[in-house]
N, C-alpha and C. Protein backbone atom coordinates (compact mmCIF):
# COMPACT_ATOMS: atom_id res chain seq x y z
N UNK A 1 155.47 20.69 111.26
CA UNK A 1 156.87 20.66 111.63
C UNK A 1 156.98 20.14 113.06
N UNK A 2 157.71 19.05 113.35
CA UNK A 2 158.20 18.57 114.35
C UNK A 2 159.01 19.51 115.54
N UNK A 3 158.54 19.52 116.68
CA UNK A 3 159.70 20.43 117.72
C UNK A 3 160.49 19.33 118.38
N UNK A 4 160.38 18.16 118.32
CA UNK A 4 161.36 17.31 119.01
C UNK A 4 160.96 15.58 118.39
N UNK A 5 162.21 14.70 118.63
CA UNK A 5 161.54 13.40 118.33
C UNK A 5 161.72 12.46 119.98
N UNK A 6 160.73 12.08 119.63
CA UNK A 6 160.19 10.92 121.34
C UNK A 6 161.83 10.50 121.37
N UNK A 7 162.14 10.30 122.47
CA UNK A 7 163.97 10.22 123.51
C UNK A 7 163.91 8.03 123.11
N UNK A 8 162.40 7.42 123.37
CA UNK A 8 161.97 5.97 122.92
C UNK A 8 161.83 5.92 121.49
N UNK A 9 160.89 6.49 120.54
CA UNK A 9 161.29 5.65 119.44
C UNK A 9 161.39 6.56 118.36
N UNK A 10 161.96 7.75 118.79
CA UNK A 10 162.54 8.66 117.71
C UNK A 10 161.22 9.39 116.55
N UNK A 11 159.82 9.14 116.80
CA UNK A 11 158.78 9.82 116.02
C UNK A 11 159.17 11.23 116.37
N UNK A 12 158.39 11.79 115.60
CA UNK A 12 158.68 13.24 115.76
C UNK A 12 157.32 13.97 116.67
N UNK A 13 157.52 14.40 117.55
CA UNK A 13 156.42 15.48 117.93
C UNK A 13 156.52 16.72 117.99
N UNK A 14 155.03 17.03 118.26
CA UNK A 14 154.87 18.47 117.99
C UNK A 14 154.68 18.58 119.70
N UNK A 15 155.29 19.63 120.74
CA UNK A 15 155.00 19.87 121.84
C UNK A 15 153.95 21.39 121.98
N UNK A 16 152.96 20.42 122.64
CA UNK A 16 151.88 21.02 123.10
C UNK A 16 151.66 22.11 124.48
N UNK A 17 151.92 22.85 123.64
CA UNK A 17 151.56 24.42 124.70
C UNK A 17 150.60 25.06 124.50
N UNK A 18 149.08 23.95 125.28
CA UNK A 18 147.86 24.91 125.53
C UNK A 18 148.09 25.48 127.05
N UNK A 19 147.35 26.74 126.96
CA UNK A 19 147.19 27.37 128.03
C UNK A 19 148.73 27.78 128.65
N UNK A 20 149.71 27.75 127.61
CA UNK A 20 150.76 28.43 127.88
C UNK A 20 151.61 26.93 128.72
N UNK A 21 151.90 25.71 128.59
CA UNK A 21 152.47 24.68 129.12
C UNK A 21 153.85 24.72 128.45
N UNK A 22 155.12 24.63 129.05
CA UNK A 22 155.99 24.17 128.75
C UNK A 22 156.77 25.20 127.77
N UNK A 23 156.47 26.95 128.16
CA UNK A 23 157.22 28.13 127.79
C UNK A 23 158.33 28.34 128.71
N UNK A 24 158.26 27.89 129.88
CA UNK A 24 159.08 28.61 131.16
C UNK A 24 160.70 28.01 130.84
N UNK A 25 161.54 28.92 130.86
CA UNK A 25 162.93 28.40 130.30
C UNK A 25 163.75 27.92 131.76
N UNK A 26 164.32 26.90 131.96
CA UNK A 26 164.88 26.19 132.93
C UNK A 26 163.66 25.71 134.16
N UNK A 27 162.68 24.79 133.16
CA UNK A 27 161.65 24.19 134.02
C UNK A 27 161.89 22.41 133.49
N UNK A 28 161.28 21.90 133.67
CA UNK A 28 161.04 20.64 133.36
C UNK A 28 159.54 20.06 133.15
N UNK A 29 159.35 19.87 131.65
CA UNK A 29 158.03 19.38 131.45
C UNK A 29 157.67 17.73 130.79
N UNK A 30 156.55 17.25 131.23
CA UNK A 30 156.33 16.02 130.27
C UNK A 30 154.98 16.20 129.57
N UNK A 31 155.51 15.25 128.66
CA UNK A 31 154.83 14.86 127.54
C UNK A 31 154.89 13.44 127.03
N UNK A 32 153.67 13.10 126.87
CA UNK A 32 153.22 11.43 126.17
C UNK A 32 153.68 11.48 124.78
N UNK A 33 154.28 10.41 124.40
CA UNK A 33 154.61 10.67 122.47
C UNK A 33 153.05 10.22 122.25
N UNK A 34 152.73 10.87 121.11
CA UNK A 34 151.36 10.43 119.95
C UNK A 34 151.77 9.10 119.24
N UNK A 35 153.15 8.51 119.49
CA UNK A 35 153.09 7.19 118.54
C UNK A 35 153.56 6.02 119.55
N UNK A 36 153.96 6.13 120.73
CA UNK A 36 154.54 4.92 121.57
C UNK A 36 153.68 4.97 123.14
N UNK A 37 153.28 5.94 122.95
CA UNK A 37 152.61 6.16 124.21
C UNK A 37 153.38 6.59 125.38
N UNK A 38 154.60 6.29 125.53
CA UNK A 38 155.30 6.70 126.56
C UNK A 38 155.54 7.98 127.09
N UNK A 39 156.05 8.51 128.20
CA UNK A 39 156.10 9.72 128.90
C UNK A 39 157.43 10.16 128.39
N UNK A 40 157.80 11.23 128.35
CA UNK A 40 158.96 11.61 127.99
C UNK A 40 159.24 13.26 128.65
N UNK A 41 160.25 14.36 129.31
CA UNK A 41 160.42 14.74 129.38
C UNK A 41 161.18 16.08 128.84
N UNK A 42 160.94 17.07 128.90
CA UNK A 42 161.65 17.87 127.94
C UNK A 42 161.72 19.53 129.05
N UNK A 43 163.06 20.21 128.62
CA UNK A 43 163.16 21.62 128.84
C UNK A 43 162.60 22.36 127.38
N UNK A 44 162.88 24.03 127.93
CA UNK A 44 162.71 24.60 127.07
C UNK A 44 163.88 25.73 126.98
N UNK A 45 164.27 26.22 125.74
CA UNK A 45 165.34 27.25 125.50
C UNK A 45 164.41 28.25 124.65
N UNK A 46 164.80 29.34 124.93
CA UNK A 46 164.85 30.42 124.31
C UNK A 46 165.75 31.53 123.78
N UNK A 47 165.84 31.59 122.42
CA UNK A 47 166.71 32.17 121.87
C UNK A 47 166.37 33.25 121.41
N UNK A 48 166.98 34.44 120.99
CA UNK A 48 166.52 35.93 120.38
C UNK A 48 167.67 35.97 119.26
N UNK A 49 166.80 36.67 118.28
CA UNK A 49 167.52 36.27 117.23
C UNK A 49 167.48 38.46 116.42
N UNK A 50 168.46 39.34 116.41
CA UNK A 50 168.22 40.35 115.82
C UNK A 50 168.81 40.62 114.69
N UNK A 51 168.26 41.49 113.87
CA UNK A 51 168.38 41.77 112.24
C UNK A 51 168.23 43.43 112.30
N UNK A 52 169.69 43.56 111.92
CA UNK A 52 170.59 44.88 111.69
C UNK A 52 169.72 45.73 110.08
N UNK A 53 169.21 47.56 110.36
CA UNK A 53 168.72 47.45 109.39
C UNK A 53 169.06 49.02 108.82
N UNK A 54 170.00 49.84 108.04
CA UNK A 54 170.15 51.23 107.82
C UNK A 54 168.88 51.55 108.25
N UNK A 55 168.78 52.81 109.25
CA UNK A 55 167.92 54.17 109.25
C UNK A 55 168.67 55.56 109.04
N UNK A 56 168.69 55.83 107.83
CA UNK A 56 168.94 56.91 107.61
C UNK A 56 168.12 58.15 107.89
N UNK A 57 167.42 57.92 108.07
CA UNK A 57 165.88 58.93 109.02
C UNK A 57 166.17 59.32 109.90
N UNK A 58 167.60 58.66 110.67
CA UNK A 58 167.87 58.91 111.90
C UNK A 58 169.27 59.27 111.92
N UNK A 59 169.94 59.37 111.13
CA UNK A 59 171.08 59.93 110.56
C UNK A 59 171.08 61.25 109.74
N UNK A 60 170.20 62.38 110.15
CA UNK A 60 170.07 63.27 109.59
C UNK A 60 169.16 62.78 108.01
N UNK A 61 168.92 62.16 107.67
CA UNK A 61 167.80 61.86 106.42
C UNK A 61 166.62 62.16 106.58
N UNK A 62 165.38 61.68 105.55
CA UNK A 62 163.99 62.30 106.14
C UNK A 62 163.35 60.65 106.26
N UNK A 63 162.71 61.09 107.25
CA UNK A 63 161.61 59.98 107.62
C UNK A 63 160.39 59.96 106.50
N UNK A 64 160.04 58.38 106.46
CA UNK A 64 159.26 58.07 105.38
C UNK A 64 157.64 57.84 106.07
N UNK A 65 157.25 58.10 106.30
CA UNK A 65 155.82 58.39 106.87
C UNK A 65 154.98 57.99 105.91
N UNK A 66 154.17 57.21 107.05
CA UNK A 66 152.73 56.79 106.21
C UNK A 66 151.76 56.71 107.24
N UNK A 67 150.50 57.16 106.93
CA UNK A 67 149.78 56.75 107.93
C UNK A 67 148.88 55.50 107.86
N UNK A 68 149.14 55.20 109.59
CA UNK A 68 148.35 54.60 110.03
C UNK A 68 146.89 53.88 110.14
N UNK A 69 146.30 52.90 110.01
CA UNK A 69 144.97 52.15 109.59
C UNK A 69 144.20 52.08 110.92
N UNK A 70 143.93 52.75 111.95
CA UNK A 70 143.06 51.73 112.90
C UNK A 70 141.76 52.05 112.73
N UNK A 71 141.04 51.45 113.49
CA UNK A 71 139.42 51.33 113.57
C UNK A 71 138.73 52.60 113.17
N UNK A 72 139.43 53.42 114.58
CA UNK A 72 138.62 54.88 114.80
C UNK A 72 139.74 55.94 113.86
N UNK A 73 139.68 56.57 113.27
CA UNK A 73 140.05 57.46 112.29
C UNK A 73 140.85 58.61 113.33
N UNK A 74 140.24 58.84 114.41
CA UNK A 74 140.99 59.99 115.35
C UNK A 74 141.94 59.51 116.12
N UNK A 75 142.59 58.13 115.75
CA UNK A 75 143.62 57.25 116.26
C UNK A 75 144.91 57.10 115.58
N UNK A 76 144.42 57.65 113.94
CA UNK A 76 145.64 57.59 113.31
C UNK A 76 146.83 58.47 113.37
N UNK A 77 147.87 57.88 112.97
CA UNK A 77 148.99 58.33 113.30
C UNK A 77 149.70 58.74 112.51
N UNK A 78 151.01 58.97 111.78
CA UNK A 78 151.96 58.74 110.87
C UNK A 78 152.75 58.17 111.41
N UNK A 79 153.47 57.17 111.05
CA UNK A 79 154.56 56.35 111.33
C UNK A 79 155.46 56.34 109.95
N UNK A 80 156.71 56.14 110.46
CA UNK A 80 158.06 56.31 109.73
C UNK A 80 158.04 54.58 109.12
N UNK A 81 157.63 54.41 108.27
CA UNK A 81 158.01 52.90 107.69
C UNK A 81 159.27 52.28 108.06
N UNK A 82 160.39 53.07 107.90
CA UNK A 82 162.06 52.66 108.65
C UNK A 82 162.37 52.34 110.16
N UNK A 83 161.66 53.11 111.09
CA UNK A 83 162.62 53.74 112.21
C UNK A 83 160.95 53.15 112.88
N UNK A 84 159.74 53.59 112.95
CA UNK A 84 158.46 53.36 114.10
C UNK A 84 158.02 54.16 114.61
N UNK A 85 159.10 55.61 114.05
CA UNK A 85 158.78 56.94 114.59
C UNK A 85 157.35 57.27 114.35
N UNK A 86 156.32 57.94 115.34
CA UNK A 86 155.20 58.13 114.96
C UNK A 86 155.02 59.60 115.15
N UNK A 87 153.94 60.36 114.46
CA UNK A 87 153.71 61.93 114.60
C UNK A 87 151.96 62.09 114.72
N UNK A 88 151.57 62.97 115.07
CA UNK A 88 150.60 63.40 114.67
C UNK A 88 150.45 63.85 113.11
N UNK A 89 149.02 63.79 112.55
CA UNK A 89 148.65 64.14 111.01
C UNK A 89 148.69 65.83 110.99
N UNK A 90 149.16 66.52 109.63
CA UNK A 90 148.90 67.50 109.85
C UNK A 90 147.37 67.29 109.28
N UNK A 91 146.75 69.05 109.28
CA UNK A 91 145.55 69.10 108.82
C UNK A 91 145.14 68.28 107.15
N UNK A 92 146.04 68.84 106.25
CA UNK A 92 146.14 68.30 105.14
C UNK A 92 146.10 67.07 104.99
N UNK A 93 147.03 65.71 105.46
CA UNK A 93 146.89 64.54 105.68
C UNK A 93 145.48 64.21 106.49
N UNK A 94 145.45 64.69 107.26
CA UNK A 94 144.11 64.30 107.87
C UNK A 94 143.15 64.04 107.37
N UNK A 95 143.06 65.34 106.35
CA UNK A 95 141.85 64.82 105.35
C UNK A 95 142.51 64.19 103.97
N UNK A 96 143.56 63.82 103.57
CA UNK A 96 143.33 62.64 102.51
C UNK A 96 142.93 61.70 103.54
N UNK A 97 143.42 61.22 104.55
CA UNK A 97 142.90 60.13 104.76
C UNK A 97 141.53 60.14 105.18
N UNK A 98 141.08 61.03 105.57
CA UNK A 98 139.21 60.64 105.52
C UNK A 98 138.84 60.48 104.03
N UNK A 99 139.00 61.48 103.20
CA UNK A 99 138.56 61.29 101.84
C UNK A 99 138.87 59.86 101.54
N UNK A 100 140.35 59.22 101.88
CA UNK A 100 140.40 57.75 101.33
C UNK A 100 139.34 56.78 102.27
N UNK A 101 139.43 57.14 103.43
CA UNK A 101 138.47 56.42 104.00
C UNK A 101 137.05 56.33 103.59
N UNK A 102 136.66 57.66 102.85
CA UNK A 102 135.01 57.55 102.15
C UNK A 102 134.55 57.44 101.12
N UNK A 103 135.56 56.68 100.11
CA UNK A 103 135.55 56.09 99.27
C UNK A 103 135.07 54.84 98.83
């Protein structure tokens, strides 16, 4: 997918951000097109984009909990699938999840 086409002969490029080049919003960067060779200039914008989602977990409902996957087993958590809410395991959970883990 193309992020812009050359300003000279309208190819499409892809702008190259190694090492983090050409993120900074109200900077000015260049870039060579891959098909004309020429220099060309470009800004950058950044937009945020959010997505509205019921938590009823947090409206007096119950939180949907699942636990957590990491490396070390004494790291896991429960987290609320809805909301991000996290808890400690009780004892009981604790050990399904080792038992699932030693399977």
């Amino acid at each position: 997918m193309d992020d812009v086409n050359c300003p000279y002969c309208n190819a499409g490029q892809e702008i190259n951000h190694d090492n983090g080049y050409g993120y900074g919003e109200g900077e000015i960067y260049e870039q060579e097109c891959s098909d004309c060779s020429k220099t060309f200039v470009y800004t950058t914008s950044i937009s945020f984009y959010h997505d509205a989602s019921k938590a009823d977990c947090l409206n007096d409902g119950e939180h949907k909990f699942k636990a957590t996957s990491p490396y070390l087993v004494e790291f896991t958590r429960m987290k609320c699938v809805v909301c991000g809410k996290r808890r400690l395991l009780t004892d009981i959970e604790m050990s399904k999840v080792l038992a699932e883990r030693s399977k």
